[in-house]
Protein backbone atom coordinates (compact mmCIF):
# COMPACT_ATOMS: atom_id res chain seq x y z
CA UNK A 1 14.76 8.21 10.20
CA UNK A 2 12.73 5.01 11.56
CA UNK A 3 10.18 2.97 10.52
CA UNK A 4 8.87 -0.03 12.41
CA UNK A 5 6.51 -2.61 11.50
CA UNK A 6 4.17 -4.46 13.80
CA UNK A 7 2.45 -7.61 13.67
CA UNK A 8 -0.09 -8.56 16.75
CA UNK A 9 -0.23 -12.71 16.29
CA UNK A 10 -3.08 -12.39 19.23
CA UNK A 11 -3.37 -10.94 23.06
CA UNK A 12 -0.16 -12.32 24.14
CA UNK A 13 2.00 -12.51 21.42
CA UNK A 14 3.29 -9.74 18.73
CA UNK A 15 6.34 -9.18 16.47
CA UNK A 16 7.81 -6.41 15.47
CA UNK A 17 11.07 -5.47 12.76
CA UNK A 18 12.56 -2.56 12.12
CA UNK A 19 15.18 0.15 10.34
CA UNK A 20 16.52 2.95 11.64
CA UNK A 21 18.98 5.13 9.98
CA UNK A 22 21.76 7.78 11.15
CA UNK A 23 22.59 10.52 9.46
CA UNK A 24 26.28 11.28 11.30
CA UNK A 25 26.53 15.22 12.18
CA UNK A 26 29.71 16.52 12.55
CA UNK A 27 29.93 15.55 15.92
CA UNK A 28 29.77 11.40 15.20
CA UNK A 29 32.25 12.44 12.40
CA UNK A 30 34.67 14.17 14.11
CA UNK A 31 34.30 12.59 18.01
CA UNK A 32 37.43 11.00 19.14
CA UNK A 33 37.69 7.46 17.80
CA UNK A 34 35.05 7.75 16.09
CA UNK A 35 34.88 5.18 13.28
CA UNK A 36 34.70 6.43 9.13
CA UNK A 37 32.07 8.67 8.20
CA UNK A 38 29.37 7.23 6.68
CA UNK A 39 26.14 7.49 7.77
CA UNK A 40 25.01 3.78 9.01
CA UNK A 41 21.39 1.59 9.06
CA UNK A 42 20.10 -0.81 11.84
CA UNK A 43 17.61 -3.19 11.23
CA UNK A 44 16.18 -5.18 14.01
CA UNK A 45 13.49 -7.94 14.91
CA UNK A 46 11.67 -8.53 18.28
CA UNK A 47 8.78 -10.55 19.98
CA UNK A 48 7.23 -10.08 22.82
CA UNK A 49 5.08 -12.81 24.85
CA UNK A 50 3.20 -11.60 27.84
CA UNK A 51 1.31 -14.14 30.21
């Protein structure tokens, strides 16, 4: 599950954030070395400047 947000300052410069979360099958559970099981969230920011 994702959802991003966007922001476009102007032509050359946006922003963007995010969340993403994974829901650990059995495979991520059970893979060698594989840390506990919970499931786990990212969250993120990013810009991007073109010229």
């Amino acid at each position: 599950m994702e959802l991003t947000v966007r922001y476009d300052f102007n032509s050359s410069l946006n922003f963007e954030t995010g969340w993403t979360h994974l829901f650990k099958g059995a495979f991520a559970k059970n893979a060698p070395n594989a840390p506990e099981g919970k499931d786990i969230d990212y969250f993120y920011v990013q810009s991007l400047l073109r010229f």
